[in-house]
N, C-alpha and C. Protein backbone atom coordinates (compact mmCIF):
# COMPACT_ATOMS: atom_id res chain seq x y z
N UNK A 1 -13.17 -21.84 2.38
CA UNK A 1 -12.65 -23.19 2.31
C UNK A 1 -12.70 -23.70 0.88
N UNK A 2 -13.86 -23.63 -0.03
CA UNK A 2 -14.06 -23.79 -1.18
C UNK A 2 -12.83 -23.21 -2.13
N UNK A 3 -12.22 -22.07 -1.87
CA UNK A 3 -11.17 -20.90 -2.32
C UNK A 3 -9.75 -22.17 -2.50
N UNK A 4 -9.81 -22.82 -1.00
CA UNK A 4 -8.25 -23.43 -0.65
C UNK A 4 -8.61 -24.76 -1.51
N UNK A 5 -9.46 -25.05 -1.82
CA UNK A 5 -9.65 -26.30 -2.33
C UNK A 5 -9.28 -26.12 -4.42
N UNK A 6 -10.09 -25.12 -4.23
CA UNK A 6 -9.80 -24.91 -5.87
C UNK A 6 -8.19 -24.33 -5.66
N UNK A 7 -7.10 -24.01 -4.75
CA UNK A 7 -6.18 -23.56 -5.11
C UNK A 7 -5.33 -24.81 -5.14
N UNK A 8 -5.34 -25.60 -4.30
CA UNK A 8 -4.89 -27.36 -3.72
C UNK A 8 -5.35 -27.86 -5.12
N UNK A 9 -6.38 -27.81 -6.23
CA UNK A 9 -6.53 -28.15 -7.31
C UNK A 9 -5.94 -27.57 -8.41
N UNK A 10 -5.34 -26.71 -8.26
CA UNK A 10 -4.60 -25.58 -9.53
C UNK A 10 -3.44 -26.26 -9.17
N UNK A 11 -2.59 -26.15 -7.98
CA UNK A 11 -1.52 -27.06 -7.37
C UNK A 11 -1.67 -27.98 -8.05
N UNK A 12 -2.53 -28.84 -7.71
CA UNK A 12 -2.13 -30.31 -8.87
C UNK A 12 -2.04 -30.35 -9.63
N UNK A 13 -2.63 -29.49 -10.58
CA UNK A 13 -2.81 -29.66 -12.18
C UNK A 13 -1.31 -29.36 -12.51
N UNK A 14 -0.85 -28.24 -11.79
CA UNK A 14 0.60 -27.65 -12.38
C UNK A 14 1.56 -28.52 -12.13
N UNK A 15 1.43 -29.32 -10.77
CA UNK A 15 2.49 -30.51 -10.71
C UNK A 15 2.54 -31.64 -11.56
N UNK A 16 0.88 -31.70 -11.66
CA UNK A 16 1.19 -33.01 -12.89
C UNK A 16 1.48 -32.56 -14.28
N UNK A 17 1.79 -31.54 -14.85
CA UNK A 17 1.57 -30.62 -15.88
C UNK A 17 3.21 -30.89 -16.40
N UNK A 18 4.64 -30.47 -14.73
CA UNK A 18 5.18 -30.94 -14.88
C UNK A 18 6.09 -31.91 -14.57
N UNK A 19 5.28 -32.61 -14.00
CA UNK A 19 5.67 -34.70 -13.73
C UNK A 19 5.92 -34.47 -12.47
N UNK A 20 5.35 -33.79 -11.47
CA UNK A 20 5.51 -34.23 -10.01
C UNK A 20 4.69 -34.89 -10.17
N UNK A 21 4.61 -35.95 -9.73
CA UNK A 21 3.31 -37.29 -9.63
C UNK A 21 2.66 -37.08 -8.32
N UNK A 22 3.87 -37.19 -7.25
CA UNK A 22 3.83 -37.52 -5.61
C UNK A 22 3.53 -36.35 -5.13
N UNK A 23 3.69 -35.12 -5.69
CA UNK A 23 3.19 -33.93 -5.20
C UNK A 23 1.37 -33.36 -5.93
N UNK A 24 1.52 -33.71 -6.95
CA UNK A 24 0.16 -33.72 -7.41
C UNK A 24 -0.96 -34.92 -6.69
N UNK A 25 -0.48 -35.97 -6.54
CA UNK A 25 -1.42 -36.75 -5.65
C UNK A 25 -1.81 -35.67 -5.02
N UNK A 26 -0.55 -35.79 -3.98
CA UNK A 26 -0.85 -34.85 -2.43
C UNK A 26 -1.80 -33.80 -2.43
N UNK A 27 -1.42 -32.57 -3.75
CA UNK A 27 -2.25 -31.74 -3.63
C UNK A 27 -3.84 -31.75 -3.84
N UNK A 28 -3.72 -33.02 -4.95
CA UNK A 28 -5.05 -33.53 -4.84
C UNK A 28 -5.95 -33.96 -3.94
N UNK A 29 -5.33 -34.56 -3.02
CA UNK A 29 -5.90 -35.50 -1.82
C UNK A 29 -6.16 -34.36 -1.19
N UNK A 30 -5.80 -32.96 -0.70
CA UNK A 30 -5.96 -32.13 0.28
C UNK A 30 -7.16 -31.21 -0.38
N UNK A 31 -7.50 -31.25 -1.97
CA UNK A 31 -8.22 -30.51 -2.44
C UNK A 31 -9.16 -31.26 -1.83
N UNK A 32 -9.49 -32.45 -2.47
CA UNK A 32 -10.97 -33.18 -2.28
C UNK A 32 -11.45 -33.33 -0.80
N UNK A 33 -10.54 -33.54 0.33
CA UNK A 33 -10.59 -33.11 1.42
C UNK A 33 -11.42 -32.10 2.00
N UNK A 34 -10.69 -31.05 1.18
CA UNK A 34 -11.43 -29.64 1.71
C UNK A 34 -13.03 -29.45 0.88
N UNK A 35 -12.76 -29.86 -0.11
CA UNK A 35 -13.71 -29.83 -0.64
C UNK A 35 -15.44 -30.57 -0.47
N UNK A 36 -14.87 -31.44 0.36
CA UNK A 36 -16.13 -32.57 0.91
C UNK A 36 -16.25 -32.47 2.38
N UNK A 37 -15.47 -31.15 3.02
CA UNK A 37 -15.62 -30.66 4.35
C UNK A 37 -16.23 -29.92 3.91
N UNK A 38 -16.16 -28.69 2.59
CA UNK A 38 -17.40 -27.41 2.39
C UNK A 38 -18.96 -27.65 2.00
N UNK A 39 -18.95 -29.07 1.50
CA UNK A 39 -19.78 -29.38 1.38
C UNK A 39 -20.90 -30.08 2.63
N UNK A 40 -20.11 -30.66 3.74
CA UNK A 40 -21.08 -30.90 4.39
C UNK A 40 -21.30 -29.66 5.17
N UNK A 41 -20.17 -28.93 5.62
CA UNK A 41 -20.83 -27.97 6.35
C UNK A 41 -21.81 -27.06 5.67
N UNK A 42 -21.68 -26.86 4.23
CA UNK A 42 -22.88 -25.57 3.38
C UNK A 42 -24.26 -26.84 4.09
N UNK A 43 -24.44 -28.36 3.63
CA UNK A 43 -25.55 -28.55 4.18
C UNK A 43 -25.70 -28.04 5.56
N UNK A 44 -24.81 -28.57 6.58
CA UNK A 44 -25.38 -28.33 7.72
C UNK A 44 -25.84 -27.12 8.17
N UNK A 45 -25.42 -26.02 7.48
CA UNK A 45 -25.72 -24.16 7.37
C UNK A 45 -27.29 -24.29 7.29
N UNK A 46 -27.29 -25.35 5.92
CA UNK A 46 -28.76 -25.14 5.18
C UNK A 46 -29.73 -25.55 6.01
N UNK A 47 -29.36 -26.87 6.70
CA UNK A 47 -30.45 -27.47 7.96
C UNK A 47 -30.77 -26.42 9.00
N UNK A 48 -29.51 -25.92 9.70
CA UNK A 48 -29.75 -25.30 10.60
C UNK A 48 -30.57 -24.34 9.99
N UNK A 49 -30.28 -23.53 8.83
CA UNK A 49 -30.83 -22.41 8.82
C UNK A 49 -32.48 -22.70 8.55
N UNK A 50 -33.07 -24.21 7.94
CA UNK A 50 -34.17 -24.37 7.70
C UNK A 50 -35.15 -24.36 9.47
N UNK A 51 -34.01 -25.04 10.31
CA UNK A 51 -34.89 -25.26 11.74
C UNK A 51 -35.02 -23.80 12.09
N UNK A 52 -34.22 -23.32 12.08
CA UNK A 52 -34.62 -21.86 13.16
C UNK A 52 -35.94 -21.09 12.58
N UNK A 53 -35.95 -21.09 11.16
CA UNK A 53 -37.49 -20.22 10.70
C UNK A 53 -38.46 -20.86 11.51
């Protein structure tokens, strides 16, 4: 998920690079998205994995 997020971020850069505005938002908005979904789930990995020891 981390992978699609940095690619949704290469996407933007290149649209705004050359003047898609409305498509670079977009791709932006779907990076940070994914990106703050990998993040809670790596915590929730980390919790779970702390309860089961």
């Amino acid at each position: 998920m981390l992978y699609y997020a940095a690619v949704f971020f290469v996407i933007a850069l290149i649209a705004a690079l050359f003047g898609f505005g409305g498509i670079a938002v977009g791709a932006a908005g779907i990076a940070q998205i994914l990106f703050f979904i990998f993040i809670i789930g790596f915590v929730i990995s980390l919790i779970l994995g702390l309860v089961k020891k």
